[in-house]
Protein backbone atom coordinates (compact mmCIF):
# COMPACT_ATOMS: atom_id res chain seq x y z
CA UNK A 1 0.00 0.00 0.00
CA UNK A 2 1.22 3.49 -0.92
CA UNK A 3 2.44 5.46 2.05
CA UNK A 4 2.58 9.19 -0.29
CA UNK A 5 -0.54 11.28 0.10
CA UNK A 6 -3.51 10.34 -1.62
CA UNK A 7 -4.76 11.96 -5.05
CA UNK A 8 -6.87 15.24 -4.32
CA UNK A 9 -10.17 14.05 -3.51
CA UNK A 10 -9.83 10.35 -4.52
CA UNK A 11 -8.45 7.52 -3.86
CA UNK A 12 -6.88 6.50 -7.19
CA UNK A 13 -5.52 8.84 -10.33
CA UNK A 14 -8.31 9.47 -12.61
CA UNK A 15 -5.90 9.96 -16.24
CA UNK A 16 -8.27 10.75 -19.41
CA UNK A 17 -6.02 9.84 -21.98
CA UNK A 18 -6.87 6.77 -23.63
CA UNK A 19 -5.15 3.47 -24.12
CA UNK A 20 -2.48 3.81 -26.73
CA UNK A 21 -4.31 0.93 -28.61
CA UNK A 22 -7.16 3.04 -29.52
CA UNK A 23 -5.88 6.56 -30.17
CA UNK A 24 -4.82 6.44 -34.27
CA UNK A 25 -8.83 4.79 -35.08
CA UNK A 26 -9.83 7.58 -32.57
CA UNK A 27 -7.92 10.31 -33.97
CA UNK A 28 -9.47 9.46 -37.39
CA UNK A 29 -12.78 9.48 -36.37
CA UNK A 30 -12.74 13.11 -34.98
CA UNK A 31 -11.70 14.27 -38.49
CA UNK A 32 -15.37 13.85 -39.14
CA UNK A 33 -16.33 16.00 -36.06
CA UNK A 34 -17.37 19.40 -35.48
CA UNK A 35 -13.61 20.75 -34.59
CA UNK A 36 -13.46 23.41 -31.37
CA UNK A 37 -10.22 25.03 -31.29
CA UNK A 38 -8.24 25.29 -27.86
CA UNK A 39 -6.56 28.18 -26.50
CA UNK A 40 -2.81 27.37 -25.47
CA UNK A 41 -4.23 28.03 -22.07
CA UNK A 42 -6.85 25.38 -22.81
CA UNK A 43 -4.65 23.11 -24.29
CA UNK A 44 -2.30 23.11 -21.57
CA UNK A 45 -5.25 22.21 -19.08
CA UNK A 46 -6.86 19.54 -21.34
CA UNK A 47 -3.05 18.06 -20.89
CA UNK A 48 -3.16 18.35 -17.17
CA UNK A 49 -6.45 16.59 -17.34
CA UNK A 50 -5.20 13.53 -19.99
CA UNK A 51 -2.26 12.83 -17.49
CA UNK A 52 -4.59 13.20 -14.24
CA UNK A 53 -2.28 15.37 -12.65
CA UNK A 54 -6.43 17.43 -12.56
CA UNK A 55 -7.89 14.59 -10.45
CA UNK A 56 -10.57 13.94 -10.18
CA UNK A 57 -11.88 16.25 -12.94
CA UNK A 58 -13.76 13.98 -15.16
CA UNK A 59 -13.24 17.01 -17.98
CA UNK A 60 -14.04 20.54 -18.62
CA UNK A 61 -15.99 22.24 -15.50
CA UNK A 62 -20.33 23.47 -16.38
CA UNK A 63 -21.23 26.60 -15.07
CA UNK A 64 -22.27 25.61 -11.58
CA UNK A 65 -18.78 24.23 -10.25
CA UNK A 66 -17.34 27.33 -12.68
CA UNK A 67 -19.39 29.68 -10.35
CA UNK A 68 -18.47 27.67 -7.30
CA UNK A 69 -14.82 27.82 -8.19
CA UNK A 70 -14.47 31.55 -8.59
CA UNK A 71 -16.77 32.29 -5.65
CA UNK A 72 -15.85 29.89 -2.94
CA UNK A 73 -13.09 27.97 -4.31
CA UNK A 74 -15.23 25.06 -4.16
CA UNK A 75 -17.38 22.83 -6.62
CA UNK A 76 -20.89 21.56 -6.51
CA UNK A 77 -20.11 18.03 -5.14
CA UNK A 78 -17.89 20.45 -1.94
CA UNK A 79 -14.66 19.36 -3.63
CA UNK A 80 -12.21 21.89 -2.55
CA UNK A 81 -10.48 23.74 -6.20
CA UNK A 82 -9.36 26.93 -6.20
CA UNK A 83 -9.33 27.90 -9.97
CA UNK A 84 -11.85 26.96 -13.00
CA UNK A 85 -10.81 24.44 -15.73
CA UNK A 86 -13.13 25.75 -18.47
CA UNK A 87 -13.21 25.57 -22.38
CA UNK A 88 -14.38 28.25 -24.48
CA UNK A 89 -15.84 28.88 -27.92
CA UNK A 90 -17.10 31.50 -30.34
CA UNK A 91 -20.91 31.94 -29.82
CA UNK A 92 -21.58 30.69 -33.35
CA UNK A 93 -19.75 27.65 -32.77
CA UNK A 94 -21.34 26.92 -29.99
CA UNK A 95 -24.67 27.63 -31.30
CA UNK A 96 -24.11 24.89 -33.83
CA UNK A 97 -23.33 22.33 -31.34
CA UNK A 98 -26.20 20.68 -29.52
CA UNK A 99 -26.20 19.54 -26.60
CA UNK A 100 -24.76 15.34 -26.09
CA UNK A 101 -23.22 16.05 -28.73
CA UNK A 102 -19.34 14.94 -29.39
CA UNK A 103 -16.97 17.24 -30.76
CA UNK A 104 -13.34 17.55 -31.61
CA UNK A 105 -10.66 19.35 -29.46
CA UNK A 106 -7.97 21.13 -31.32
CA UNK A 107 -4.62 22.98 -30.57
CA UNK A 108 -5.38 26.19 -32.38
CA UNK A 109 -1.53 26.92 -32.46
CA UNK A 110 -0.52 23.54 -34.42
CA UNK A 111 -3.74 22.75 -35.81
CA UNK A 112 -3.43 19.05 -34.14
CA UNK A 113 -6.61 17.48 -32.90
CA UNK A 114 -5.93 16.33 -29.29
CA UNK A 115 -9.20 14.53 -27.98
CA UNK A 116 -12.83 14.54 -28.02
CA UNK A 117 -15.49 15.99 -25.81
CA UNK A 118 -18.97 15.27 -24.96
CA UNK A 119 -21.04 18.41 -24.74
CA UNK A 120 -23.07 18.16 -21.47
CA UNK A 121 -23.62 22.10 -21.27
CA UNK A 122 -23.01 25.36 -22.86
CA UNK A 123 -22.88 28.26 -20.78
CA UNK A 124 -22.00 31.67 -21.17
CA UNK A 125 -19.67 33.22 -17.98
CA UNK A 126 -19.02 37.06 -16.45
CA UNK A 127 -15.65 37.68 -17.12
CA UNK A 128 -15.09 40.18 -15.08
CA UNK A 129 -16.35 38.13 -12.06
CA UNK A 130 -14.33 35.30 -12.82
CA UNK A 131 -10.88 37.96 -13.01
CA UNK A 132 -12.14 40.04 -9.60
CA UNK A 133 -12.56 36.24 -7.83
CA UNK A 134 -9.32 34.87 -9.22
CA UNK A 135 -6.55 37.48 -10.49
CA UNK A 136 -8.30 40.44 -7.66
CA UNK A 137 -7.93 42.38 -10.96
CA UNK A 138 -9.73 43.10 -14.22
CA UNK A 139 -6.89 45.00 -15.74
CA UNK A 140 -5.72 43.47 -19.02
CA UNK A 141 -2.37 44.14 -18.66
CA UNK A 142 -2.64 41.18 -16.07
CA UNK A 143 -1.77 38.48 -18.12
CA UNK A 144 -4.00 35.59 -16.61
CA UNK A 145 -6.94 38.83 -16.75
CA UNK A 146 -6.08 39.21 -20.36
CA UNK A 147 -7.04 34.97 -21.43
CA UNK A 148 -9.86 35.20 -19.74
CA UNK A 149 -10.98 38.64 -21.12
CA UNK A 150 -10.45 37.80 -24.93
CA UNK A 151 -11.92 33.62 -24.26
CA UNK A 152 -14.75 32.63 -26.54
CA UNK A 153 -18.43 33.86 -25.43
CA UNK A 154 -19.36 30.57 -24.59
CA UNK A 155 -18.41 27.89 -22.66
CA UNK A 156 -18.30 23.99 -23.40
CA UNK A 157 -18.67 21.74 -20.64
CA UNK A 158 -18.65 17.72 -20.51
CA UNK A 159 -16.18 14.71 -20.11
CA UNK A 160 -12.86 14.68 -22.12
CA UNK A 161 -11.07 11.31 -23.78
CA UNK A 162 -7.34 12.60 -24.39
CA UNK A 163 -5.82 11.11 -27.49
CA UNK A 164 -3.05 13.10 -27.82
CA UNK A 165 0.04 15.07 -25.89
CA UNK A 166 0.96 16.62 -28.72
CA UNK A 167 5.14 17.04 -28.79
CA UNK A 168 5.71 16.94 -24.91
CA UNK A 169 6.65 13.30 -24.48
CA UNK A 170 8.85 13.59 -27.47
CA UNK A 171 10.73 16.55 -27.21
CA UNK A 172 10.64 16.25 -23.06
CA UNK A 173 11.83 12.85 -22.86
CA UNK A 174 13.60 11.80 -19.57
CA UNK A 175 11.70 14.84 -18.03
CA UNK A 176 7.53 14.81 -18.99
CA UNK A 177 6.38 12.11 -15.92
CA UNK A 178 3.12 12.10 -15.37
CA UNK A 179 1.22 11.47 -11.85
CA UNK A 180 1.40 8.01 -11.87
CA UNK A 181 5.07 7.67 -12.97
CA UNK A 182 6.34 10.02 -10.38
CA UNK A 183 4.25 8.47 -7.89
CA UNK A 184 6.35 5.63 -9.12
CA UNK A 185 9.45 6.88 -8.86
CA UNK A 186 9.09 8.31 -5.28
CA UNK A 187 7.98 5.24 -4.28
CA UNK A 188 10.98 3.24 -6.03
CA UNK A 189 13.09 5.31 -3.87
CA UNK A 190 11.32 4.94 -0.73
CA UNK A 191 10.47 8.56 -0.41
CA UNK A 192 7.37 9.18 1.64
CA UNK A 193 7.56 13.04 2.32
CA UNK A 194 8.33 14.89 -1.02
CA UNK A 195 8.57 18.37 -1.96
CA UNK A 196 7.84 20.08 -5.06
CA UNK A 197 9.31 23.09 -6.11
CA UNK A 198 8.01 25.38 -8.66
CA UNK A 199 9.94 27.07 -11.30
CA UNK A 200 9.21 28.84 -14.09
CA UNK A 201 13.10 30.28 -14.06
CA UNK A 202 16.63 28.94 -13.86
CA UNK A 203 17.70 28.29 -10.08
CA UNK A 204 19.48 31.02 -9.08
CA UNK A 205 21.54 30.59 -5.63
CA UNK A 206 18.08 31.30 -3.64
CA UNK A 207 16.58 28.99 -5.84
CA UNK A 208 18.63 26.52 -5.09
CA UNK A 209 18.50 27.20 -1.17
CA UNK A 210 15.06 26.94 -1.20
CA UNK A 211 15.29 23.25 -2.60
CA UNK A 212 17.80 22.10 -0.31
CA UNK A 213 15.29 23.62 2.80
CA UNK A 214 12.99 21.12 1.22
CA UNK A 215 15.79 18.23 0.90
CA UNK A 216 16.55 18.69 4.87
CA UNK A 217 13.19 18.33 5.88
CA UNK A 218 11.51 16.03 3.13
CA UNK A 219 13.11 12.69 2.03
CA UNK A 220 13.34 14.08 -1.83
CA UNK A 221 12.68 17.39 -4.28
CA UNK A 222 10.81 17.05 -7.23
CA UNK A 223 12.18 20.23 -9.09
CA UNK A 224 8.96 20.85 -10.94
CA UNK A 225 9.16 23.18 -13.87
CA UNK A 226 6.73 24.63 -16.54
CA UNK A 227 7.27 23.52 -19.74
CA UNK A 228 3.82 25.23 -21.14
CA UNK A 229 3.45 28.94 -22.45
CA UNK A 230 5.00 31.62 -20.69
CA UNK A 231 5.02 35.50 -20.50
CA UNK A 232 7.18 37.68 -22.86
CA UNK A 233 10.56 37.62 -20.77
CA UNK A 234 11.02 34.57 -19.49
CA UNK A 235 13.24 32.14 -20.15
CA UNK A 236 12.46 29.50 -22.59
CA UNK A 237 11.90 25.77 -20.81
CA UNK A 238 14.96 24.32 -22.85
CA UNK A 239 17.08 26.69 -22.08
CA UNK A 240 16.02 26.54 -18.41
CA UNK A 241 16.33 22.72 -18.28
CA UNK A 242 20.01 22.64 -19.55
CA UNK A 243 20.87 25.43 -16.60
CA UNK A 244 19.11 23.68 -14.11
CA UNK A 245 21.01 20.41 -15.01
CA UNK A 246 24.14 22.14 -14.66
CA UNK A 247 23.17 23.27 -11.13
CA UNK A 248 21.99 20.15 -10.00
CA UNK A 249 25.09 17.96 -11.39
CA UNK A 250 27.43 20.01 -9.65
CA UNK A 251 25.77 21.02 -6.45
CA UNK A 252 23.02 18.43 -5.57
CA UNK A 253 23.60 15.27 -3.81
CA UNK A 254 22.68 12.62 -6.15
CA UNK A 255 19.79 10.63 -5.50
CA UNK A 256 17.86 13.63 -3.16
CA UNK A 257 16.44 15.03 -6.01
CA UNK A 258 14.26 14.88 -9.59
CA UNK A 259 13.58 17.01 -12.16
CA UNK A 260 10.32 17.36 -13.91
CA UNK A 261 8.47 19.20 -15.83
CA UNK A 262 4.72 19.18 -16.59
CA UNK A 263 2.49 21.22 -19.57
CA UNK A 264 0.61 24.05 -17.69
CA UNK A 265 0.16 27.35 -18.98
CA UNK A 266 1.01 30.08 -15.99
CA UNK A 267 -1.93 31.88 -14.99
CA UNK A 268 0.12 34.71 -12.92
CA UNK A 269 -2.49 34.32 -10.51
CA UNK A 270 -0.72 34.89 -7.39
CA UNK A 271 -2.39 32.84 -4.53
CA UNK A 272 -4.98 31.11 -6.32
CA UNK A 273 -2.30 29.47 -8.54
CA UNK A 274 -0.44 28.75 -5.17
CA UNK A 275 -2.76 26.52 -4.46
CA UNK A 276 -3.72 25.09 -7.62
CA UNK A 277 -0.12 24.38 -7.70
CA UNK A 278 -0.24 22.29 -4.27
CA UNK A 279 -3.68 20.75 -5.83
CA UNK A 280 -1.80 19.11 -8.44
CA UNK A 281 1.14 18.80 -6.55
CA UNK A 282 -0.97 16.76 -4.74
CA UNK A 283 -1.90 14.25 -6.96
CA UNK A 284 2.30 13.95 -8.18
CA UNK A 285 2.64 12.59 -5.42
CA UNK A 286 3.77 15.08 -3.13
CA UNK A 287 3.39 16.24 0.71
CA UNK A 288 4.80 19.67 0.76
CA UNK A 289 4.83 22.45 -1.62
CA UNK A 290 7.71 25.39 -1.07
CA UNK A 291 6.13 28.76 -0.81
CA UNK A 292 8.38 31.40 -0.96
CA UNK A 293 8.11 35.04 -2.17
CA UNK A 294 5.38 36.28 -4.75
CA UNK A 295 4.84 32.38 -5.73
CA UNK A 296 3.28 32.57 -9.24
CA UNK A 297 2.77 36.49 -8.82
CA UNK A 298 3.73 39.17 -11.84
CA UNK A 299 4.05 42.85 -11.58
CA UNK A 300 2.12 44.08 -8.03
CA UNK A 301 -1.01 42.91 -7.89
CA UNK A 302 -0.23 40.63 -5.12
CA UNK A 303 1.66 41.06 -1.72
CA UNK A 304 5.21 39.07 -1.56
CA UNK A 305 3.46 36.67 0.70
CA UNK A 306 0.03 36.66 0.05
CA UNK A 307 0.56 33.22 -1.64
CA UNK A 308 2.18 32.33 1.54
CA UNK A 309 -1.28 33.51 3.78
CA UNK A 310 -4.07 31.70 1.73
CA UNK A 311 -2.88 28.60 3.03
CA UNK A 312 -4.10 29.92 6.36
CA UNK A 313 -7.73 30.73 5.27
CA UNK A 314 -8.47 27.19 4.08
CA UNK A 315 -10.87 25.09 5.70
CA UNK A 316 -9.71 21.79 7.53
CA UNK A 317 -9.43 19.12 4.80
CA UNK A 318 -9.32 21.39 1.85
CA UNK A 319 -5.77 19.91 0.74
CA UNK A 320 -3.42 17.19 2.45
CA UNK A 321 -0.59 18.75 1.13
CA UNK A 322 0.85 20.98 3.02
CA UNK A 323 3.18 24.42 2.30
CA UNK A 324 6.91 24.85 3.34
CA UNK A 325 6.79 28.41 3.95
CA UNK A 326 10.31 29.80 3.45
CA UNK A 327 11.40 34.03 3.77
CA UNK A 328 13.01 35.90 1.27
CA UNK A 329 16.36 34.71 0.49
CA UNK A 330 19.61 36.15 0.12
CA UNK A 331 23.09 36.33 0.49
CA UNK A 332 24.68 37.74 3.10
CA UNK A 333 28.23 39.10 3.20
CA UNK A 334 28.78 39.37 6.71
CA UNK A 335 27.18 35.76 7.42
CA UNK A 336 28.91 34.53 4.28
CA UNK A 337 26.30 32.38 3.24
CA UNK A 338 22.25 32.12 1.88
CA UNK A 339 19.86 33.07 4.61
CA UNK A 340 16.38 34.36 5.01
CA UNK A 341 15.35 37.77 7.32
CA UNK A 342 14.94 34.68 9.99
CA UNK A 343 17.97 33.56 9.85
CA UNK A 344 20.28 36.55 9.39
CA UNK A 345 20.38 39.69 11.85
CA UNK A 346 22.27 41.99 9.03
CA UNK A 347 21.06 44.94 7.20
CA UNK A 348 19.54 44.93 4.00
CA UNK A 349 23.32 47.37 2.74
CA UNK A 350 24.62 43.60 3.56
CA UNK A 351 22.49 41.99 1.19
CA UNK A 352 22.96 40.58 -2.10
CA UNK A 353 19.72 40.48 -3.83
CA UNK A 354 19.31 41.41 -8.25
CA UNK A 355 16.06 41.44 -8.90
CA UNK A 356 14.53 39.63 -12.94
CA UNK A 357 14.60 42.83 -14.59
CA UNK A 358 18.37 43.84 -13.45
CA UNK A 359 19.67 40.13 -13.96
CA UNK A 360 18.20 40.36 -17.19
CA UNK A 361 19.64 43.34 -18.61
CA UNK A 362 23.08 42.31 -16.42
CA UNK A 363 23.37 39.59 -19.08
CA UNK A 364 22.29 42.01 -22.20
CA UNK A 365 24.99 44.22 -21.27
CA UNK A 366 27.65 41.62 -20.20
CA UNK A 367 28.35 42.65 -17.13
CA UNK A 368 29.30 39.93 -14.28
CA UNK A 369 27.24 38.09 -12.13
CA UNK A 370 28.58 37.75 -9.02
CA UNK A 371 29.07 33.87 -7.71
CA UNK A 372 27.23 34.93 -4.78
CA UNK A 373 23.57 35.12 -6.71
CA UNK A 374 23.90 32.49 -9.50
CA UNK A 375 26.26 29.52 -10.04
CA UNK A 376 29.40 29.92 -12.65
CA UNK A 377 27.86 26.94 -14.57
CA UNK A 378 24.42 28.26 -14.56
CA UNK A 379 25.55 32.03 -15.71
CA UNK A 380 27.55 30.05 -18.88
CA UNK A 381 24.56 29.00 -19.84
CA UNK A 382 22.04 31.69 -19.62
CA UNK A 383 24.60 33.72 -21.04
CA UNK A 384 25.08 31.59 -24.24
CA UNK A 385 20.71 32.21 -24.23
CA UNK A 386 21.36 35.68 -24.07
CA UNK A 387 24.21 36.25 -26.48
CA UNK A 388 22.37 34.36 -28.58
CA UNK A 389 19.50 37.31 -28.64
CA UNK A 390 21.50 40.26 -29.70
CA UNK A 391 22.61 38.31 -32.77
């Protein structure tokens, strides 16, 4: 018997991709379906959904546990989830679709159909309700605000059969696990208490104190990174993977750690996405998720630890995962090491800390990094990325 967590609000993985077996006669048969295109942001959640990392979603959410989600962070059934999972459409579309009716599901961006659907409702949604409850903005220059603004009129609701992950096992070999092989590999290693940690950037030298935190307190890291769409600015998931590797090969213990990645589209929705992120975290697998400053925030629409609070608002039983709550980190060149405000009694004049923006245009103009806030073999290669820009 497994001794990880359970899955979020089942006992077993719920996966909606289909056996291999079946996909190709599948596939063929949708060709002769109505076709509903999918945002990248809808893509990325119908491929959270085929590899059940969304359990125990049995698809795309109906207007009820959409309302639910947004208002209370809950769905009809009680079942604790703090964001919607919701597919839209053009109102003419939609109009043409009745009803029980099964359609196609394709990637706008390559033009692949990915699965089916079976329409069990068609709804239309206030946006603006939906960004106040979940971004606490409507401003479009939010970037989650902005999807949900310019989604289809309608929304599609009803079960999903994957039959597709498009490129991701392919060209993320060795690094796209799903739920249940993760689940597999903690348990080949005897790890019990596991924390994920979130990236969507290269580990810096905070970074990479935050995951050994975890490592001292946990039995194992999964270093969990987004390999779906990001905002203009980051740094792309290849790129990212090859510096992390580099970190971890020369400054990880071998055997306390994996790397990971997984297809979701960032949201940028500050708390809420905290704790969608421990929600699926949940169902990899894991027992603790590390929280540290403005966890899946953007700009200042959310407080550095806002993400951290919301943890403290849920009710009993909400999640079993649970956050690692770490400070701000930093180096410190009187202490002569990383440390947090918690840790270190020295003023801020003492502390090394570049924020995105600076590192960013530290690398454009070539200046050096210092050894204190990234690792030499992790500056080569964002530097390479960078150089690579201005050609």
């Amino acid at each position: 018997m497994s001794k990880l967590v359970p899955p979020h609000g089942s006992e077993v993985l719920i996966p909606l991709l289909a056996p291999e077996g079946e996909r190709a006669e599948r596939l063929r048969q949708a060709k002769r379906l109505k076709q509903v295109p999918m945002t990248s942001r809808e893509t990325s959640d119908f491929l959270m959904l085929a590899m059940g990392a969304y359990t125990p979603l049995p698809g795309f959410m109906g207007h009820d546990d959409w309302r639910g989600c947004c208002a209370d962070m809950r769905l009809t059934n009680g079942l604790f989830w703090p964001i919607p999972i919701t597919l839209s459409c053009a109102k003419d579309l939609a109009g043409a679709i009745a009803v029980g009716e099964t359609v196609a599901l394709v990637d706008q961006d390559s033009g692949e159909a990915m699965g089916v659907l079976t329409v069990a409702e068609k709804y239309p949604i206030d946006k603006a309700f939906e960004c106040k409850q979940v971004f606490r903005t409507e401003d479009p220059k939010h970037p989650g605000a902005t999807k949900v603004l310019g989604q289809g009129e309608v929304n599609l609701a009803g079960a999903v059969v994957a039959l597709s992950e498009g490129l991701y096992p392919q060209q993320y070999k060795g690094l796209y696990y799903r739920p249940a092989q993760t689940r597999a590999l903690f348990a080949e290693k005897g790890w019990r208490r596991v924390a994920a940690f979130q990236t969507r950037n290269p580990m810096h030298r905070s970074h990479e104190y935050l995951a050994k935190i975890a490592i001292e307190v946990c039995d194992g890291v999964l270093i969990h990174q987004v390999l779906g769409a990001l905002k203009s600015g980051d740094i792309p998931a290849e790129v990212r993977v090859e510096a992390i590797d580099k970190l971890t090969e020369h400054y990880f213990v071998p055997g306390t750690f994996i790397q990971a990645g997984y297809p979701i589209e960032m949201r940028y929705a500050g708390p809420r996405e905290a704790l969608l992120h421990a929600l699926f975290r949940q169902n990899f697998g894991c027992s603790h998720l590390v929280i540290g400053r403005d966890h899946a925030g953007v700009g200042s629409y959310y407080g550095p630890f806002d993400a951290q609070h919301v943890f403290d608002t849920l009710a009993p039983g909400s999640l079993v995962i649970q956050p690692l709550k770490i400070d701000v980190t930093f180096f410190c060149y009187i202490c002569a090491g990383m440390a947090t405000a918690r840790t270190c009694p020295h003023g801020p004049e003492q502390r090394l800390e570049i924020s995105g923006t600076r590192l960013r245009e530290m690398f454009a103009k070539g200046e050096k990094i210092p050894d204190e806030f990234s690792r030499p073999e992790v500056v080569a290669v964002l530097q390479k990325y960078y150089s690579g820009l201005g050609q």
